[in-house]
C-alpha atoms as a PDB file:
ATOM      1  CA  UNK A   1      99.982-152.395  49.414  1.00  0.00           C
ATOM      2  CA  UNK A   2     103.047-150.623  51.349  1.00  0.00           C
ATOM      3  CA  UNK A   3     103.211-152.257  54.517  1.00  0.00           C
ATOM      4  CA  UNK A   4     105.677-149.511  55.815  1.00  0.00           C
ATOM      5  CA  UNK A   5     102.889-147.375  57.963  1.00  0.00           C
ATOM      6  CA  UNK A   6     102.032-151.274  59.278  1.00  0.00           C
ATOM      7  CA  UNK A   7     105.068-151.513  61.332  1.00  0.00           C
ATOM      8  CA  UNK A   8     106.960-151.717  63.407  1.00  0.00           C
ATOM      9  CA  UNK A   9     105.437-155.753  64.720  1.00  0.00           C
ATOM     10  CA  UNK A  10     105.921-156.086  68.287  1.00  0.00           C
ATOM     11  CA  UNK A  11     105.555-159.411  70.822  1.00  0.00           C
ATOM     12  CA  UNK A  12     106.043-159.455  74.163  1.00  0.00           C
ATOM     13  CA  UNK A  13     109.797-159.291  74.253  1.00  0.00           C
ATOM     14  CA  UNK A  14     110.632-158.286  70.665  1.00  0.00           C
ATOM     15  CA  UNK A  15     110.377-155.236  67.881  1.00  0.00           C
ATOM     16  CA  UNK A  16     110.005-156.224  63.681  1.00  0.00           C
ATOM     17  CA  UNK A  17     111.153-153.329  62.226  1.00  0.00           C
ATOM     18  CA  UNK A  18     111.895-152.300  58.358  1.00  0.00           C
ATOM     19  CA  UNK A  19     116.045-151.988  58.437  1.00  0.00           C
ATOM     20  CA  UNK A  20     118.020-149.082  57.987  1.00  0.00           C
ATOM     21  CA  UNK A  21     121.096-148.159  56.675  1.00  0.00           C
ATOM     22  CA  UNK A  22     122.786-147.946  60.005  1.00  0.00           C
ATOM     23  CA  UNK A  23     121.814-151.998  60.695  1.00  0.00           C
ATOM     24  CA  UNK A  24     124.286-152.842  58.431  1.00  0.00           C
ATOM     25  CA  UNK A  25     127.173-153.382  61.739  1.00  0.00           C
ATOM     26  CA  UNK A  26     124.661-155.986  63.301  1.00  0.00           C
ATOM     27  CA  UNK A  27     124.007-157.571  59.575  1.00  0.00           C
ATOM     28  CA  UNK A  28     127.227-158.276  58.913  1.00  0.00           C
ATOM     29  CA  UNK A  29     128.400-159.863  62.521  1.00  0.00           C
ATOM     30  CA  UNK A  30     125.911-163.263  61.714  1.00  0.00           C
ATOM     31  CA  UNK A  31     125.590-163.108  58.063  1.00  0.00           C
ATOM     32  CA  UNK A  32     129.291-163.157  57.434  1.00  0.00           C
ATOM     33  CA  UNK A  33     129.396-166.318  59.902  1.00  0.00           C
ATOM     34  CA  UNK A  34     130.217-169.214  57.441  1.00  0.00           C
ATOM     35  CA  UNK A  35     127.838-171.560  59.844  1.00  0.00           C
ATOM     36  CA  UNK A  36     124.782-168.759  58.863  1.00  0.00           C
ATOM     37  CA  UNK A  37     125.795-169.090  55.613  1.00  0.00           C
ATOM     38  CA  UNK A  38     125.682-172.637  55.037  1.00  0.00           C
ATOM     39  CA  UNK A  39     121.789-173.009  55.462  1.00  0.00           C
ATOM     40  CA  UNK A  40     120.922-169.882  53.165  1.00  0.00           C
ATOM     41  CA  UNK A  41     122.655-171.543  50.095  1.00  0.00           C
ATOM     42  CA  UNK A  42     124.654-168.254  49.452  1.00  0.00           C
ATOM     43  CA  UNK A  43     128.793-167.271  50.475  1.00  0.00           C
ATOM     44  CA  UNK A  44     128.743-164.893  54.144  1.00  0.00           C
ATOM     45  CA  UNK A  45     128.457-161.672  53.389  1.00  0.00           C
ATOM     46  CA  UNK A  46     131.254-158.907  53.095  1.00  0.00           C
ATOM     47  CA  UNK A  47     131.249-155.860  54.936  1.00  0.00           C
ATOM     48  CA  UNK A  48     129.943-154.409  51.317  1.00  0.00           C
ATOM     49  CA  UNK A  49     127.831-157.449  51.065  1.00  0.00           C
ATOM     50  CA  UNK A  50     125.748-156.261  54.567  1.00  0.00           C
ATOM     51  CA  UNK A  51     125.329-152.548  53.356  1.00  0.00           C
ATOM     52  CA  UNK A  52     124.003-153.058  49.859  1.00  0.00           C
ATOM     53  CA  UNK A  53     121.634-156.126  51.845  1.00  0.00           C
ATOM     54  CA  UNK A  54     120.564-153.193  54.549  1.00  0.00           C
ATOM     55  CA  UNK A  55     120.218-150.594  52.046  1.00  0.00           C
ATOM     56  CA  UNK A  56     118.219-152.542  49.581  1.00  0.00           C
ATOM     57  CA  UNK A  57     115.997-154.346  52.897  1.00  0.00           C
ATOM     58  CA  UNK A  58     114.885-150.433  54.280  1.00  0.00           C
ATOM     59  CA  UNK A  59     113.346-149.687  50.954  1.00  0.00           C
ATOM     60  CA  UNK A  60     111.615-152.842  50.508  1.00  0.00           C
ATOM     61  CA  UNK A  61     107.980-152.161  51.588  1.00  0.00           C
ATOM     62  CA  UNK A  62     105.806-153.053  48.751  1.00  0.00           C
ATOM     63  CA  UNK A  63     103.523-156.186  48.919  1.00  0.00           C
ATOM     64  CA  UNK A  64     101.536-157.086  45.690  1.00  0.00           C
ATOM     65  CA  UNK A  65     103.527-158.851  42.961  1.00  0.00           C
ATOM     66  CA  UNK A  66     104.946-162.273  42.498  1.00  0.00           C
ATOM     67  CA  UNK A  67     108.852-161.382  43.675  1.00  0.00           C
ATOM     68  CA  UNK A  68     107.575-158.902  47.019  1.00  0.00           C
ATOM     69  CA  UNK A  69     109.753-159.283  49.677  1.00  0.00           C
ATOM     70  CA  UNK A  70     109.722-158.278  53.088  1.00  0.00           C
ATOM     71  CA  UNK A  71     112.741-158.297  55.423  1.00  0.00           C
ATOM     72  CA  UNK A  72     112.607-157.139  59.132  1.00  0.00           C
ATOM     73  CA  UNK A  73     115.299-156.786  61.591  1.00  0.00           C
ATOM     74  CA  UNK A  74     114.383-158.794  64.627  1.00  0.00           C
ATOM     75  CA  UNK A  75     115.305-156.213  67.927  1.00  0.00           C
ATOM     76  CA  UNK A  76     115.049-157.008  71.628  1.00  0.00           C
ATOM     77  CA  UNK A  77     112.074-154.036  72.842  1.00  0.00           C
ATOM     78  CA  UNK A  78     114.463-153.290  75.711  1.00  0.00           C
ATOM     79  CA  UNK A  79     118.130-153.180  73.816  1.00  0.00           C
ATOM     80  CA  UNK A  80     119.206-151.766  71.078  1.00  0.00           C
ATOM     81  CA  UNK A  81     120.657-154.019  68.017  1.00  0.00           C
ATOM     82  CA  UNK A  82     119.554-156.322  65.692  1.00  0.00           C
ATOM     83  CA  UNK A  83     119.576-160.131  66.693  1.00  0.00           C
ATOM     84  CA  UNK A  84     118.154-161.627  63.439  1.00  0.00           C
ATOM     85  CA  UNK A  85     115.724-161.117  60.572  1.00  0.00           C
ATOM     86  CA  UNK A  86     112.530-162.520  59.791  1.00  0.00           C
ATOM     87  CA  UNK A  87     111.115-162.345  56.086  1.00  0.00           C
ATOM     88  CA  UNK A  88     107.838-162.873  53.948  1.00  0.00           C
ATOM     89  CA  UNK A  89     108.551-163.135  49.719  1.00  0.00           C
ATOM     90  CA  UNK A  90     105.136-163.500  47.754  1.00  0.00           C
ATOM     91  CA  UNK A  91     105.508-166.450  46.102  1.00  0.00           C
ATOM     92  CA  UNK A  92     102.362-166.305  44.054  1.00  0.00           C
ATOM     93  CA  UNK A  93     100.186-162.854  44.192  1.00  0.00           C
ATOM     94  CA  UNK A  94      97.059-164.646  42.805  1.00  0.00           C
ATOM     95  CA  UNK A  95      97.276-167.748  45.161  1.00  0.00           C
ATOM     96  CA  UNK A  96      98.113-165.989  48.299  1.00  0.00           C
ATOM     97  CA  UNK A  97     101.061-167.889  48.472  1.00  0.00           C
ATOM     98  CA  UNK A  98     103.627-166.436  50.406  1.00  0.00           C
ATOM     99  CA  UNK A  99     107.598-168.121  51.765  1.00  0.00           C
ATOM    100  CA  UNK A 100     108.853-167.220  55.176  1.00  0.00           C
ATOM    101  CA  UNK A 101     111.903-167.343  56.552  1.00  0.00           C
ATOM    102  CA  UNK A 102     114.534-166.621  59.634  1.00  0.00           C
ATOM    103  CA  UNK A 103     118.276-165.977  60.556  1.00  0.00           C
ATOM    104  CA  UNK A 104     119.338-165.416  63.617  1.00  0.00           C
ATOM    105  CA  UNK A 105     122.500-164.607  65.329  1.00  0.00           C
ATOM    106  CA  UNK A 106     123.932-167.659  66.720  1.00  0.00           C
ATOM    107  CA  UNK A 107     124.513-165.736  69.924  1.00  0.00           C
ATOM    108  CA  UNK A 108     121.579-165.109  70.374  1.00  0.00           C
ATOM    109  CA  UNK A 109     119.808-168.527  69.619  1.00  0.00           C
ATOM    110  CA  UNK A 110     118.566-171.061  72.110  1.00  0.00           C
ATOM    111  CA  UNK A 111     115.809-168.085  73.743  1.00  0.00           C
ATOM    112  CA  UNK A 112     112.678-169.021  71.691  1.00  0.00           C
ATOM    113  CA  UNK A 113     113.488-165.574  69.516  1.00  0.00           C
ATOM    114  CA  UNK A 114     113.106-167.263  66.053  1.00  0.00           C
ATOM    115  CA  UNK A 115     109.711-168.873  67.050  1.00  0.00           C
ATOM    116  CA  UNK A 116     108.262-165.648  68.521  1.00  0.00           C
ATOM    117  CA  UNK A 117     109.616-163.296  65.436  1.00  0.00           C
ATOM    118  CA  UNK A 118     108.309-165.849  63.158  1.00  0.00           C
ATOM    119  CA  UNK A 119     105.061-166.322  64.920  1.00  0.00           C
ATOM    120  CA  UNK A 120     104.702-162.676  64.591  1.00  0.00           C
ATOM    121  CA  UNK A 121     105.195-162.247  61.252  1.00  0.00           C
ATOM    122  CA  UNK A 122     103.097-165.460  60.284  1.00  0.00           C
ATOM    123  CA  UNK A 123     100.493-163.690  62.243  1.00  0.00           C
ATOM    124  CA  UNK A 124     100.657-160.508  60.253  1.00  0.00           C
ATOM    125  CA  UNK A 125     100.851-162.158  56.786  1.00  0.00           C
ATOM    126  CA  UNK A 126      97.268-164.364  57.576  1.00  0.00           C
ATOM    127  CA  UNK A 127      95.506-161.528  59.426  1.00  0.00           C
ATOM    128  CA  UNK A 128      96.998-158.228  57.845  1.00  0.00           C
ATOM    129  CA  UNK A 129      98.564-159.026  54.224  1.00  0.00           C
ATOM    130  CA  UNK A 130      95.645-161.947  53.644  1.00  0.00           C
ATOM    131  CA  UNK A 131      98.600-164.825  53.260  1.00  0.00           C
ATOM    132  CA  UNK A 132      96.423-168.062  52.499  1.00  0.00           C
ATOM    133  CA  UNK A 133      99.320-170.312  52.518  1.00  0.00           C
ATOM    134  CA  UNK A 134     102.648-170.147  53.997  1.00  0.00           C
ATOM    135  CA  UNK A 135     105.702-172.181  53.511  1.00  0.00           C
ATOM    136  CA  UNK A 136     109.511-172.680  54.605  1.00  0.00           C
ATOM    137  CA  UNK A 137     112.391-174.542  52.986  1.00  0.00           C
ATOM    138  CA  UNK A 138     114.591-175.229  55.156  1.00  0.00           C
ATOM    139  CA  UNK A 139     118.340-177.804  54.999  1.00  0.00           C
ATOM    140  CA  UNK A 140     117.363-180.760  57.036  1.00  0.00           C
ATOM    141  CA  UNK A 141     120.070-180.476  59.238  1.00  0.00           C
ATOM    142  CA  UNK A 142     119.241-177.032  60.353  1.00  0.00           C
ATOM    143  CA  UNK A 143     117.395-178.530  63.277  1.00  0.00           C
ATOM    144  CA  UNK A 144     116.735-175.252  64.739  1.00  0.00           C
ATOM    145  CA  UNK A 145     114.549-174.160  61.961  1.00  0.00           C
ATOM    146  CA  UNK A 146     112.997-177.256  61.890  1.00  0.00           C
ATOM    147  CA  UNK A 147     112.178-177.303  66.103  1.00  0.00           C
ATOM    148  CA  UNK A 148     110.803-173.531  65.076  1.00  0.00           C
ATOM    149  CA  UNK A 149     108.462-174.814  61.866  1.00  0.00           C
ATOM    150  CA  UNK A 150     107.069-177.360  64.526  1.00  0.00           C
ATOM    151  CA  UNK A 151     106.525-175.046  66.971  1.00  0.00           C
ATOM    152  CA  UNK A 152     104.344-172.973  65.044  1.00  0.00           C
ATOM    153  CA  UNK A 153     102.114-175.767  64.089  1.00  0.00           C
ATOM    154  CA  UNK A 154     103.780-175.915  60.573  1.00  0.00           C
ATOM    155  CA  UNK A 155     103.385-179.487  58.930  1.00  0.00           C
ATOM    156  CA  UNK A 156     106.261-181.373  57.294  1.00  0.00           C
ATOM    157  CA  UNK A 157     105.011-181.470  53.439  1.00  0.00           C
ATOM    158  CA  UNK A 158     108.069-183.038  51.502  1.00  0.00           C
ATOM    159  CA  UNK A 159     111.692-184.249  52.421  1.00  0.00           C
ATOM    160  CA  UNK A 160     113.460-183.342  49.000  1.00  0.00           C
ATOM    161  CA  UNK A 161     116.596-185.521  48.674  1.00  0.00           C
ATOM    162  CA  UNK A 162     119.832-184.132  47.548  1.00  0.00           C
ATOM    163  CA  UNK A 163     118.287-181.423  45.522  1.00  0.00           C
ATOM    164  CA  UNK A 164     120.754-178.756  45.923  1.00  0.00           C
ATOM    165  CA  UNK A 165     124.793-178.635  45.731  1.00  0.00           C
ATOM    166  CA  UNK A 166     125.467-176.253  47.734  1.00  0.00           C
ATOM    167  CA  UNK A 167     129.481-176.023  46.642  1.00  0.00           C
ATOM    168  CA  UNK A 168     130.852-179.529  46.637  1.00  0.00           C
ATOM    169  CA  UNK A 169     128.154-180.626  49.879  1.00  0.00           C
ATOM    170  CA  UNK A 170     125.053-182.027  48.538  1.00  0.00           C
ATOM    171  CA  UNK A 171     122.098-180.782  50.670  1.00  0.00           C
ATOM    172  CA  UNK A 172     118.536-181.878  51.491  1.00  0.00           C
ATOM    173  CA  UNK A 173     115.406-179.463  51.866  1.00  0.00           C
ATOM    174  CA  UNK A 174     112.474-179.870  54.157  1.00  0.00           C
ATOM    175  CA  UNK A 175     109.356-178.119  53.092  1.00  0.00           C
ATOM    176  CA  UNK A 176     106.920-177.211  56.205  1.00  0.00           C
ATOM    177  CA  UNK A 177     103.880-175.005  55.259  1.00  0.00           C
ATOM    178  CA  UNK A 178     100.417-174.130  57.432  1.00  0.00           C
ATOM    179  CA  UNK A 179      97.131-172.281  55.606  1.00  0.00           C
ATOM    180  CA  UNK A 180      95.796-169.657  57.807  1.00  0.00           C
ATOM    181  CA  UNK A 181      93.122-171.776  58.696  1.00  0.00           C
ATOM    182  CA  UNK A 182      95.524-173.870  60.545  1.00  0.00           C
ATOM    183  CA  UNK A 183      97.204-171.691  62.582  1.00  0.00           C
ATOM    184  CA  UNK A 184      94.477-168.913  63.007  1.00  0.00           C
ATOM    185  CA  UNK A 185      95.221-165.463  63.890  1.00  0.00           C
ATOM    186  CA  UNK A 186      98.620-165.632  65.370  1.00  0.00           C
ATOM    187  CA  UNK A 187      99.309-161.560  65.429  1.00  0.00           C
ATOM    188  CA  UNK A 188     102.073-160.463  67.946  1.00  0.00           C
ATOM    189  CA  UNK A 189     101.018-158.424  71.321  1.00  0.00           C
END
């Protein structure tokens, strides 16, 4: 399936959208942030880093093998810019198995963003891409991700200890996950 002529997702107060090229300004201003970083296992981005990531993101659209990814810019309906991303990566084609995940600028945390993008797009992959199960790993001390998994009725399935060095820091994973029949049909307004 292309899930391009499926968006853009909307809510109340916010626009999922494919990226494009020209996103690559707001990418870069929170994923080169070393405290973004941290909790996505990876080095901040480059100003290189952010255009390849946009580039690559805007032509990502397919949804059927294990490896599918889906990456949308999270935008306020009323302002331009990109505050964030929300993304889907099909885990498991055959088991409907599907990871989700958020970043959002830390300026614009603390407004209930995250949970509504994320409820959104938890929504869409249950009720529009047939998602059966969806899960997020998350570093335990990202307590905003965790306050977000909770809020969308996500149960804590496994507290992994120490199971990734992440540089010299070991780090610890929560694993939250919900089957659509636990959180229904969640679609966006």
């Amino acid at each position: 399936m292309d899930v391009a002529s499926l968006l853009p997702l909307t809510t109340a107060r916010l626009s999922l959208r494919l990226f494009i090229p020209g996103d690559a300004d707001d990418l870069y201003a929170y994923q080169s942030l070393p405290s973004v970083a941290r909790y996505l296992y990876r080095p901040a981005h480059t100003r290189e880093r952010s255009e390849q990531v946009a580039a690559e993101r805007a032509a990502q659209t397919a949804w059927r093998a294990d490896g599918d990814k889906l990456a949308l810019a999270v935008c306020r309906r009323d302002q331009p810019g990109v505050l964030g991303e929300v993304s889907l990566a099909l885990a498991d084609a055959r088991a409907a198995l599907a990871e989700i995940g958020w970043t959002l600028d830390p300026g614009h945390q603390g407004h209930g963003y995250a949970t509504e993008a994320a409820a959104a797009l938890a929504g869409f992959a249950f009720d529009t891409l047939g998602v059966h199960r969806l899960y997020a790993r998350l570093d335990v001390e990202n307590t905003g991700s965790v306050r977000v998994c909770e809020r969308l009725g996500m149960r804590r399935e496994a507290h992994l200890v120490e199971n990734d060095l992440d540089g010299d820091r070991w780090g610890s994973e929560y694993i939250y996950a919900a089957l659509s029949a636990d959180l229904g049909s969640r679609s966006g307004d």
